[in-house]
PDB file of N, CA and C in Angstrom:
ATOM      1  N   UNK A   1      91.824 129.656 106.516  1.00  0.00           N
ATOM      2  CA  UNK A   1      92.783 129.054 107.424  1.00  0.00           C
ATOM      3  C   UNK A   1      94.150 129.004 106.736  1.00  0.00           C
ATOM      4  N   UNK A   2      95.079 129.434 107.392  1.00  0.00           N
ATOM      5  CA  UNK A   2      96.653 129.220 107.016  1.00  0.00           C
ATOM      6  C   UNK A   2      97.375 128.109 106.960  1.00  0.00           C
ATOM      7  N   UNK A   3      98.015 127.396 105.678  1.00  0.00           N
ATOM      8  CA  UNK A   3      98.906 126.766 106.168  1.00  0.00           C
ATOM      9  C   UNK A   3      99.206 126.138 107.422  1.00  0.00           C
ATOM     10  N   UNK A   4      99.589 126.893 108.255  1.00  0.00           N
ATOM     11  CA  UNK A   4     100.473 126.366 109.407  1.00  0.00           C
ATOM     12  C   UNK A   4      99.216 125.755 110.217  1.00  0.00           C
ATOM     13  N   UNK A   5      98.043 126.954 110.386  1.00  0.00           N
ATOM     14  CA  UNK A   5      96.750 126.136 111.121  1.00  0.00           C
ATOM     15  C   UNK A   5      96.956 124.694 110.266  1.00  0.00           C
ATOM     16  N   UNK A   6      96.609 124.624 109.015  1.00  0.00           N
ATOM     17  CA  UNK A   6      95.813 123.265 108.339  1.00  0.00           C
ATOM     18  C   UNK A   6      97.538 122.691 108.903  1.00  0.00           C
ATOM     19  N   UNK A   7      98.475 122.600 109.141  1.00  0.00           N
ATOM     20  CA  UNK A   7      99.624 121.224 109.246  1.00  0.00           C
ATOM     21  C   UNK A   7      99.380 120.942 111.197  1.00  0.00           C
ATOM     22  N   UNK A   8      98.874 122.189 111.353  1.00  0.00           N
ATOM     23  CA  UNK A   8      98.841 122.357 113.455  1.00  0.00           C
ATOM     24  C   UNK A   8      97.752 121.240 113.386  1.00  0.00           C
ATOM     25  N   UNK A   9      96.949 121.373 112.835  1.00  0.00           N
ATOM     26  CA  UNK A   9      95.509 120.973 113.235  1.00  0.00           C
ATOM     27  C   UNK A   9      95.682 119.280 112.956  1.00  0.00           C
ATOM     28  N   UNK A  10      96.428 119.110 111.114  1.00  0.00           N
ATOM     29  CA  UNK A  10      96.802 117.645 111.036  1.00  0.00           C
ATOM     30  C   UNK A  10      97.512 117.011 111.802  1.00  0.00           C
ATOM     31  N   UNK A  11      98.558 117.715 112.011  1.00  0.00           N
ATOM     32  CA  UNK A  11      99.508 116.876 113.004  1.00  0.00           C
ATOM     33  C   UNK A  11      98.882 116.770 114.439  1.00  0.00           C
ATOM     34  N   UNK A  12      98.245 117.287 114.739  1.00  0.00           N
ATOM     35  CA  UNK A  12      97.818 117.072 116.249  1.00  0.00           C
ATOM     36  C   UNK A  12      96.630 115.757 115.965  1.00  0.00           C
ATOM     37  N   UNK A  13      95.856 115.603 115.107  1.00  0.00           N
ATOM     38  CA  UNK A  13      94.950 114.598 114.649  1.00  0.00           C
ATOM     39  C   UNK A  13      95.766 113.297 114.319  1.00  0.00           C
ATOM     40  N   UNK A  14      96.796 113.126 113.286  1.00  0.00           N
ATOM     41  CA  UNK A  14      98.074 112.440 113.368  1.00  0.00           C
ATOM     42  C   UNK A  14      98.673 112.157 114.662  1.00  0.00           C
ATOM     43  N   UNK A  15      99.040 112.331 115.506  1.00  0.00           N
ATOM     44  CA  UNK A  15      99.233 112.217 116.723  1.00  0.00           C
ATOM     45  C   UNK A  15      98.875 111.476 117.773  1.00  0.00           C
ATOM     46  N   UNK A  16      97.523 111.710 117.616  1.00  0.00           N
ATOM     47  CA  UNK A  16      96.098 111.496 118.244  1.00  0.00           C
ATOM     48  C   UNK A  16      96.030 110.044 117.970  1.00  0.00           C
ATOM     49  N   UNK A  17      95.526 110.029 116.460  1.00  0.00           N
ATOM     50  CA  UNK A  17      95.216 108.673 116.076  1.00  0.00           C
ATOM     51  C   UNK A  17      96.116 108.317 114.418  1.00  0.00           C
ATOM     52  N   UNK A  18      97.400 107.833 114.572  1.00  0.00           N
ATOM     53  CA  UNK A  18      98.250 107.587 113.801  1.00  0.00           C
ATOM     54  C   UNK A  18      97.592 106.480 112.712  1.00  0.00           C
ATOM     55  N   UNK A  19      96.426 105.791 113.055  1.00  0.00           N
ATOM     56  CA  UNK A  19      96.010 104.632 111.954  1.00  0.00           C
ATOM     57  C   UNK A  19      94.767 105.528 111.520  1.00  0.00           C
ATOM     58  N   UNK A  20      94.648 106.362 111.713  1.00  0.00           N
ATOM     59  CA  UNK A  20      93.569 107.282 110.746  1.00  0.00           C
ATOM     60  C   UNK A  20      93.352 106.898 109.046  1.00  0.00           C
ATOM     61  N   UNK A  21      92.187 106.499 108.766  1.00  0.00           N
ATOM     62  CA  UNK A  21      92.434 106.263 107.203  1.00  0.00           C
ATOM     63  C   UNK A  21      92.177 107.922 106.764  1.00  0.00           C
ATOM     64  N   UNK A  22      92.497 108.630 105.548  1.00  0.00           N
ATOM     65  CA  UNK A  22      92.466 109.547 105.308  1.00  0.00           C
ATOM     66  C   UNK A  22      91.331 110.081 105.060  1.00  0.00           C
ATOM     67  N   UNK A  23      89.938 109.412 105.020  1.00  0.00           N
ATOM     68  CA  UNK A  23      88.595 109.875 104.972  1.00  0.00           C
ATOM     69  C   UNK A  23      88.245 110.124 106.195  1.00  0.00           C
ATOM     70  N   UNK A  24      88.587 109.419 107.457  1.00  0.00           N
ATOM     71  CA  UNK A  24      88.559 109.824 108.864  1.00  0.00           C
ATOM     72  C   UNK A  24      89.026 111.078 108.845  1.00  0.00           C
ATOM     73  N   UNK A  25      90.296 111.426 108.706  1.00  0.00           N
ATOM     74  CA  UNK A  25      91.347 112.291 108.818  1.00  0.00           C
ATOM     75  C   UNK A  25      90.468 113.710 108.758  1.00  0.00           C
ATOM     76  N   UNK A  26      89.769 113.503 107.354  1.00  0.00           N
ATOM     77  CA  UNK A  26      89.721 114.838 106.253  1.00  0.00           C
ATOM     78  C   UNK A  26      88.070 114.701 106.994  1.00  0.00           C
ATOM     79  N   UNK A  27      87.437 114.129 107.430  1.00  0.00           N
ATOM     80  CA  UNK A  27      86.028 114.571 107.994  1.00  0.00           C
ATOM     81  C   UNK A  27      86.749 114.505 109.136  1.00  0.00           C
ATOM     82  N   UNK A  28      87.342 114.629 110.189  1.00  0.00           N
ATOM     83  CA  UNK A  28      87.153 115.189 111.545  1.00  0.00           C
ATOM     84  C   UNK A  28      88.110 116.605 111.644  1.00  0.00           C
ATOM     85  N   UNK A  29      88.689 116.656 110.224  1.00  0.00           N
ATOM     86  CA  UNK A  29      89.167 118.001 109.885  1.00  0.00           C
ATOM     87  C   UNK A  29      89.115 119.209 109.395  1.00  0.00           C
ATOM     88  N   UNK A  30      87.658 118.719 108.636  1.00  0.00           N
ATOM     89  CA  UNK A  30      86.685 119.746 107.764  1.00  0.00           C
ATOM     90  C   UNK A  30      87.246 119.700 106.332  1.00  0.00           C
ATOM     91  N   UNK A  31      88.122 118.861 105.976  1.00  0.00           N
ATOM     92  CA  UNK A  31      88.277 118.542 104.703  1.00  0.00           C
ATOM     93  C   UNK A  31      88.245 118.130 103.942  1.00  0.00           C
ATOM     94  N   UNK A  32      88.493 118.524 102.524  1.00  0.00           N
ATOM     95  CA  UNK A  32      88.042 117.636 101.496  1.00  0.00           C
ATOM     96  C   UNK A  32      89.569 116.434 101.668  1.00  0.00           C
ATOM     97  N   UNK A  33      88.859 115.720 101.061  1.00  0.00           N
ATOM     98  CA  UNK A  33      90.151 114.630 100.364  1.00  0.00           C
ATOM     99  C   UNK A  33      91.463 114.768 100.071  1.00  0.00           C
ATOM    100  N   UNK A  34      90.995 115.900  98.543  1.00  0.00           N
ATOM    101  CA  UNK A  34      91.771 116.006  98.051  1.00  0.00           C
ATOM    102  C   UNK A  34      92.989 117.379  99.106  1.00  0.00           C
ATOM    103  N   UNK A  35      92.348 118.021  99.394  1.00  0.00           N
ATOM    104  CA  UNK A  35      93.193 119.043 100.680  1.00  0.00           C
ATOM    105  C   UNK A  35      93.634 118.245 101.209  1.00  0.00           C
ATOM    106  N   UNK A  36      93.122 117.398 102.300  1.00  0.00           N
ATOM    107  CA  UNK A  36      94.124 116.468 103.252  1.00  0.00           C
ATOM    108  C   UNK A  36      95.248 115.889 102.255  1.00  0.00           C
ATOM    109  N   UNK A  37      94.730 115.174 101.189  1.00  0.00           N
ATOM    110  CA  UNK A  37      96.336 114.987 100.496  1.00  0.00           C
ATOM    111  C   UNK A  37      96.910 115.971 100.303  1.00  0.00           C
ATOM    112  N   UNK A  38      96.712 116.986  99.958  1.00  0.00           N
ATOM    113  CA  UNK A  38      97.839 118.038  99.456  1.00  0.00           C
ATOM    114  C   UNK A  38      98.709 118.373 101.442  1.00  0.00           C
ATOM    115  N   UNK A  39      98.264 118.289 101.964  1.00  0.00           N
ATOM    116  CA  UNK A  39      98.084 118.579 102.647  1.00  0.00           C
ATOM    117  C   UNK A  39      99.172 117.262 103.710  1.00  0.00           C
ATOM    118  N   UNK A  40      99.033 116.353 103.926  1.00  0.00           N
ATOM    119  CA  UNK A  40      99.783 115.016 104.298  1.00  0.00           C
ATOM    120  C   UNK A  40     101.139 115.191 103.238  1.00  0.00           C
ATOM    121  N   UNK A  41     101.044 115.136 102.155  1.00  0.00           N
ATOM    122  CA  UNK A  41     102.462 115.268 100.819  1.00  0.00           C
ATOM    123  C   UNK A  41     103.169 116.655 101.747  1.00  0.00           C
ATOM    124  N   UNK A  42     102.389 117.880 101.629  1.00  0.00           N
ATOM    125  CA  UNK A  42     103.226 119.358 102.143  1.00  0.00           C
ATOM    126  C   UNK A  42     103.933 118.715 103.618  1.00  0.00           C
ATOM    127  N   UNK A  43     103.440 117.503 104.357  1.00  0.00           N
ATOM    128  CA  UNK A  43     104.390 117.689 105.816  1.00  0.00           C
ATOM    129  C   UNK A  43     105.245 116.260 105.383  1.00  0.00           C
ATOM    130  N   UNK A  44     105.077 115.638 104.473  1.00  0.00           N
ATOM    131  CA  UNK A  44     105.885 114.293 104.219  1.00  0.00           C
ATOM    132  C   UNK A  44     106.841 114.577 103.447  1.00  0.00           C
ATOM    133  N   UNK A  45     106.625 115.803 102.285  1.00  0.00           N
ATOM    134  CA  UNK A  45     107.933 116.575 102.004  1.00  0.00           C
ATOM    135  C   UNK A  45     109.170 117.340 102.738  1.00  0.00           C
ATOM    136  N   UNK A  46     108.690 118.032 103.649  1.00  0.00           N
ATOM    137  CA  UNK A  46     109.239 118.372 104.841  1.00  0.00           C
ATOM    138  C   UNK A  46     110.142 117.463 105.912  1.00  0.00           C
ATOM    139  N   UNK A  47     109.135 116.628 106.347  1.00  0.00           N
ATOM    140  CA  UNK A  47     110.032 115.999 106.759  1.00  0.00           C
ATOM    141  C   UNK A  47     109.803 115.754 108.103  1.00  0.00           C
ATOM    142  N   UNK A  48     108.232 115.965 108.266  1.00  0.00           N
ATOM    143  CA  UNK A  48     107.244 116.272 109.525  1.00  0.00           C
ATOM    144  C   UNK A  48     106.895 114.903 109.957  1.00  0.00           C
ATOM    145  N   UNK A  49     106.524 114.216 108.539  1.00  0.00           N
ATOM    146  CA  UNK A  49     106.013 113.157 108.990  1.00  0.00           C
ATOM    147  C   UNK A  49     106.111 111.790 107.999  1.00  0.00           C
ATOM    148  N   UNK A  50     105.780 110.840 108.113  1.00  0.00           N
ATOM    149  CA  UNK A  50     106.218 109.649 108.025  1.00  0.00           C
ATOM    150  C   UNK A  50     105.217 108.795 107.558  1.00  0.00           C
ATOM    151  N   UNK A  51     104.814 108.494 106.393  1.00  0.00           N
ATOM    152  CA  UNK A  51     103.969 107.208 106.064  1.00  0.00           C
ATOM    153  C   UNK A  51     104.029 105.703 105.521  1.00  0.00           C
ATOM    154  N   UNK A  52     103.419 104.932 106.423  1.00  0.00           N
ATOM    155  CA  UNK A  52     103.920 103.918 106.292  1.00  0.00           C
ATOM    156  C   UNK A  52     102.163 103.057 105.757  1.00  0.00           C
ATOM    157  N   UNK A  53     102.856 102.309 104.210  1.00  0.00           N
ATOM    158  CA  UNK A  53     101.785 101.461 104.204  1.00  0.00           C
ATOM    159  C   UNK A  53     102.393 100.032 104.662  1.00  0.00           C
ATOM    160  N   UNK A  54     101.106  99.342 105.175  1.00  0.00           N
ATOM    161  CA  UNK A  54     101.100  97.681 104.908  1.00  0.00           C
ATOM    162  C   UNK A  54     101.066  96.574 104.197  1.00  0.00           C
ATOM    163  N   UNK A  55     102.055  96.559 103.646  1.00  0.00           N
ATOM    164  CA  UNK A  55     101.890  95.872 102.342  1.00  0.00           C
ATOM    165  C   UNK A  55     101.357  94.541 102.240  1.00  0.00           C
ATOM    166  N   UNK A  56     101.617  93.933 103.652  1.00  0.00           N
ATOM    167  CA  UNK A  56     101.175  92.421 103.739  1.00  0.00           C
ATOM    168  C   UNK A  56      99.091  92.274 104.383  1.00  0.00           C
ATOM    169  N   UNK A  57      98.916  93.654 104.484  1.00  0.00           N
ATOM    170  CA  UNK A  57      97.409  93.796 104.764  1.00  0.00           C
ATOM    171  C   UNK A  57      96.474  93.488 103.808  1.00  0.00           C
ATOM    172  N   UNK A  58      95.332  92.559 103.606  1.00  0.00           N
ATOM    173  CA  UNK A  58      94.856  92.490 102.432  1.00  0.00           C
ATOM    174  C   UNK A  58      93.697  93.578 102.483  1.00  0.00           C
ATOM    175  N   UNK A  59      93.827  94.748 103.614  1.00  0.00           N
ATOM    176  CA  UNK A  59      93.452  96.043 103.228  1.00  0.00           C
ATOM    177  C   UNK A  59      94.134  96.759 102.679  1.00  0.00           C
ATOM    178  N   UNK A  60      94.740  97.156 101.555  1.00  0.00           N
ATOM    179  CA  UNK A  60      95.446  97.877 100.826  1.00  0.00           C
ATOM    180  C   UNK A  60      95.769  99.622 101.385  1.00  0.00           C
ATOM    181  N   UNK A  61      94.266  99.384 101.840  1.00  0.00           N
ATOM    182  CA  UNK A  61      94.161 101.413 102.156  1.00  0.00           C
ATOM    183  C   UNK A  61      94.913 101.311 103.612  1.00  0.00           C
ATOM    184  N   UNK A  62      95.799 100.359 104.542  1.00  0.00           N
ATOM    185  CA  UNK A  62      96.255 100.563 105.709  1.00  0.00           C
ATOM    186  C   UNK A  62      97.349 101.021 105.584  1.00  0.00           C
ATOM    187  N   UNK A  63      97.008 102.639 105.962  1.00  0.00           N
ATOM    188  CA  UNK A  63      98.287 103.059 106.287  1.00  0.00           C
ATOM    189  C   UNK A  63      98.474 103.592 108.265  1.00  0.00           C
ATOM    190  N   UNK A  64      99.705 104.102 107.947  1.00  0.00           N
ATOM    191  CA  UNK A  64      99.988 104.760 109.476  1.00  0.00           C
ATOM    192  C   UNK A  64     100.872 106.006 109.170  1.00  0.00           C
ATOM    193  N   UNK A  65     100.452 106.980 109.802  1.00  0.00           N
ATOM    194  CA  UNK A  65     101.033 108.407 109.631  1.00  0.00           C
ATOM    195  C   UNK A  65     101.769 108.741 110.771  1.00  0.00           C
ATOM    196  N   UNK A  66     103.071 108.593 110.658  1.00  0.00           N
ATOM    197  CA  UNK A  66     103.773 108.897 111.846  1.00  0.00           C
ATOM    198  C   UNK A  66     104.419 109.870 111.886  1.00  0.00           C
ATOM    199  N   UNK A  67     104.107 110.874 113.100  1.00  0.00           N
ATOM    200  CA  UNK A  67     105.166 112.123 113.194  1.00  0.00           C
ATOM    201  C   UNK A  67     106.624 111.852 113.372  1.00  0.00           C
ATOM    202  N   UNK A  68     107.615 112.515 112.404  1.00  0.00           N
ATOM    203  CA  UNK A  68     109.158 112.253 113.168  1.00  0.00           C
ATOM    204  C   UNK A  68     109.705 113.188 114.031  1.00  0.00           C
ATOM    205  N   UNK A  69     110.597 113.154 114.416  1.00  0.00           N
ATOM    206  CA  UNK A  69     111.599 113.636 115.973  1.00  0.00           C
ATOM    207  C   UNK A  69     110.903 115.279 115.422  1.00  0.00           C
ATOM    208  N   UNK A  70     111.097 115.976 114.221  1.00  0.00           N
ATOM    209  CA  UNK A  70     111.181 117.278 113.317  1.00  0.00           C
ATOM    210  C   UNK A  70     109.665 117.352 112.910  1.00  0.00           C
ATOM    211  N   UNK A  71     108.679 116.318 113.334  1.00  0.00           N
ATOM    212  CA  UNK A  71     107.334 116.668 113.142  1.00  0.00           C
ATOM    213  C   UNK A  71     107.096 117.081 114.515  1.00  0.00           C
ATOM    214  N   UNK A  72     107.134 116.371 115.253  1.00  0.00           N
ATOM    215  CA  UNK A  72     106.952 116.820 117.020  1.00  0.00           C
ATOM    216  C   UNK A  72     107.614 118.203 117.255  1.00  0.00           C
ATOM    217  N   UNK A  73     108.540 118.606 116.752  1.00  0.00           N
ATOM    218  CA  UNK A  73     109.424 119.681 117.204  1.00  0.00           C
ATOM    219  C   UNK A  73     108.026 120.701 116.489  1.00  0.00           C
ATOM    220  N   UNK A  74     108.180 120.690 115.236  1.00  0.00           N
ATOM    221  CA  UNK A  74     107.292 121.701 114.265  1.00  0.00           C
ATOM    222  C   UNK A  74     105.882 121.539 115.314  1.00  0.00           C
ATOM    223  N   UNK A  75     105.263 120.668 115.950  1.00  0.00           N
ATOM    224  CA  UNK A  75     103.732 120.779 115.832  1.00  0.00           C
ATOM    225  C   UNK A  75     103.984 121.244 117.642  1.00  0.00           C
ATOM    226  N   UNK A  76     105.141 121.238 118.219  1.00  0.00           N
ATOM    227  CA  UNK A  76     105.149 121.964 119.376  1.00  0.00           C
ATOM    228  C   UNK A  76     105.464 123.693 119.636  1.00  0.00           C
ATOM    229  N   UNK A  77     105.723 123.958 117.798  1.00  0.00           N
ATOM    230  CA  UNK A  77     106.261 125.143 117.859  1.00  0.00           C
ATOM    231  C   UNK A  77     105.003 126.137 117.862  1.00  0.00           C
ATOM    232  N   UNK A  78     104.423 125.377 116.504  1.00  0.00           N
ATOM    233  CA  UNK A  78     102.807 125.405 116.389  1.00  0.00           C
ATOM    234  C   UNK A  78     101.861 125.987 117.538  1.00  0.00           C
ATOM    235  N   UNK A  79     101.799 125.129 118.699  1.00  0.00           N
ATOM    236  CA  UNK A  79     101.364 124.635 119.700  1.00  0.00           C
ATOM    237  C   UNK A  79     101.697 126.379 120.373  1.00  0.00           C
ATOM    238  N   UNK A  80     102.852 126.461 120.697  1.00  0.00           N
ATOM    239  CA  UNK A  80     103.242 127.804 121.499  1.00  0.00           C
ATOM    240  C   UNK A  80     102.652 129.015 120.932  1.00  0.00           C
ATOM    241  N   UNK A  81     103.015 128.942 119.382  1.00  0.00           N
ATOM    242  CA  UNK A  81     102.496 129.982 118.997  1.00  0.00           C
ATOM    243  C   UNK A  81     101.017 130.283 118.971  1.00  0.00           C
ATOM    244  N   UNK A  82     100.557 129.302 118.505  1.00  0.00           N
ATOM    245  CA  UNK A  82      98.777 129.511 118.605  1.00  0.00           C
ATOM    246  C   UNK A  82      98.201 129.983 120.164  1.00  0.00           C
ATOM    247  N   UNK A  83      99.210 129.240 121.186  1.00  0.00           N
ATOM    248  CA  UNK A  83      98.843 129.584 122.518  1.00  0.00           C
ATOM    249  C   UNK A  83      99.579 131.049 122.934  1.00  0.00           C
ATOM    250  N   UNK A  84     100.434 131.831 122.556  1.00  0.00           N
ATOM    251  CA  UNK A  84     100.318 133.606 122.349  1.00  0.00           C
ATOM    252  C   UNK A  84      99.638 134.096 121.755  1.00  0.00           C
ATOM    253  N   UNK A  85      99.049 133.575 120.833  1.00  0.00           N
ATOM    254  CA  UNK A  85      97.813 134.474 119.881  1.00  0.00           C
ATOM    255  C   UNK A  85      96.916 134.195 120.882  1.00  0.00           C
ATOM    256  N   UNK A  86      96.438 133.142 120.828  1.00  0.00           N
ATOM    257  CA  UNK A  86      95.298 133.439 122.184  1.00  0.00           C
ATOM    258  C   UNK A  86      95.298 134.703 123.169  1.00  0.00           C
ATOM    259  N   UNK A  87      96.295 134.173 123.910  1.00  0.00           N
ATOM    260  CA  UNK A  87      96.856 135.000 125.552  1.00  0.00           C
ATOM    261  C   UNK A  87      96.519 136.539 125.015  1.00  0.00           C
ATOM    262  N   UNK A  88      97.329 136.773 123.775  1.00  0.00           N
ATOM    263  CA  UNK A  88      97.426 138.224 123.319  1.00  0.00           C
ATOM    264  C   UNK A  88      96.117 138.748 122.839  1.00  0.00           C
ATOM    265  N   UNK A  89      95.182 137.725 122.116  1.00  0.00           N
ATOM    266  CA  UNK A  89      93.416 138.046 121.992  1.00  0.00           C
ATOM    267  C   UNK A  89      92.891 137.979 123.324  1.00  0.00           C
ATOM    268  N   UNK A  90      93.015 137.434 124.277  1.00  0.00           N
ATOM    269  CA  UNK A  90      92.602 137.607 125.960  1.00  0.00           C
ATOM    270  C   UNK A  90      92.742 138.857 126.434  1.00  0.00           C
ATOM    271  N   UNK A  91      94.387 138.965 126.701  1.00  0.00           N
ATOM    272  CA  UNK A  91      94.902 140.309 126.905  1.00  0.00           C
ATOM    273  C   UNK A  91      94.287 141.380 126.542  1.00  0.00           C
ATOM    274  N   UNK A  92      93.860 141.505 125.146  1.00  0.00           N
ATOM    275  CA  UNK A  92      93.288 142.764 124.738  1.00  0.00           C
ATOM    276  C   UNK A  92      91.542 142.891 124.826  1.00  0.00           C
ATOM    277  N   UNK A  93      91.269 142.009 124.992  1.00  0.00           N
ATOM    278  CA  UNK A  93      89.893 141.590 125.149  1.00  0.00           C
ATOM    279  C   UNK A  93      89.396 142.041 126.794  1.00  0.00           C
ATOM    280  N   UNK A  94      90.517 141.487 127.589  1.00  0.00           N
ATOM    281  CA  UNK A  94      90.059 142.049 129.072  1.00  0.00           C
ATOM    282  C   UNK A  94      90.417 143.895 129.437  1.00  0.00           C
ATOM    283  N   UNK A  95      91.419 144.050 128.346  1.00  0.00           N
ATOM    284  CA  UNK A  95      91.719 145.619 128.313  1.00  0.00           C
ATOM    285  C   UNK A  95      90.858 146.030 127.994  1.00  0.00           C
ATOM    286  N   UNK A  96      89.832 145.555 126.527  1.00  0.00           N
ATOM    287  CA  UNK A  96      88.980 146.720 126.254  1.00  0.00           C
ATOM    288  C   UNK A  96      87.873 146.493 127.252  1.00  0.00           C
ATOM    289  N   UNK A  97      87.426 145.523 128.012  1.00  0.00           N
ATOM    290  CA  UNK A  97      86.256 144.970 128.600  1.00  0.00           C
ATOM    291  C   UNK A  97      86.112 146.548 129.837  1.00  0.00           C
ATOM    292  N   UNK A  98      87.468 146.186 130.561  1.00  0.00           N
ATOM    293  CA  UNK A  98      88.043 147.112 131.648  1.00  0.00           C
ATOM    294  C   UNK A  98      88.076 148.827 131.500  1.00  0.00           C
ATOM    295  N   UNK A  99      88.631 149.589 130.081  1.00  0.00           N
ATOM    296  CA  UNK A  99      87.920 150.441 129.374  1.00  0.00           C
ATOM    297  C   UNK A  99      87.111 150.779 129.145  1.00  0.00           C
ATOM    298  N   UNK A 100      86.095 149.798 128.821  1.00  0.00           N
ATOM    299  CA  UNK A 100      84.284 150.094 128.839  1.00  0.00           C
ATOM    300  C   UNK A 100      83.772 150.397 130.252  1.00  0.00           C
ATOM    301  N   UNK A 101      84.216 149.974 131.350  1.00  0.00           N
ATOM    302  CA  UNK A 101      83.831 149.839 132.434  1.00  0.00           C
ATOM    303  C   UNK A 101      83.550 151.226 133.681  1.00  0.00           C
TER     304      UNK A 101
END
């Protein structure tokens, strides 16, 4: 999986459910731990997204992962493109189907 899949796939999970603890995150993502961190740091460097802990929680591990204005933009760009790769694997898929025929 590429890059851009593993930030498409987080940010849409981020999105979804912004109080995700990161063991949620990384099992409903197929990942390890340590990937989802590398992985959360690569879009918080950027500039995708936004973490906020609770400091006054006497759960320590509460955080919230929030997409910014430039995470939404990126995970809609995402979004288009993955949806032409499709169309264009359809496209050629009903060409060759129609060819065989």
């Amino acid at each position: 999986m590429t890059d851009d899949q593993d930030h498409f796939n987080t940010l849409r999970k981020i999105k979804s459910n912004p109080n995700s603890s990161q063991r949620e995150l990384a099992s409903e993502l197929g990942f390890s731990l340590g990937k989802l961190n590398y992985c959360l740091k690569s879009l918080r460097n950027k500039g995708l997204i936004k973490i906020n802990n609770f400091k006054k929680n006497p759960n320590k591990f509460g955080y919230a992962y929030i997409l910014t204005p430039k995470g939404l933009s990126r995970k809609t760009r995402l979004t288009l493109n993955f949806m032409k790769r499709k169309m264009q694997e359809y496209d050629e898929l009903k060409s060759e189907i129609e060819d065989n025929k």
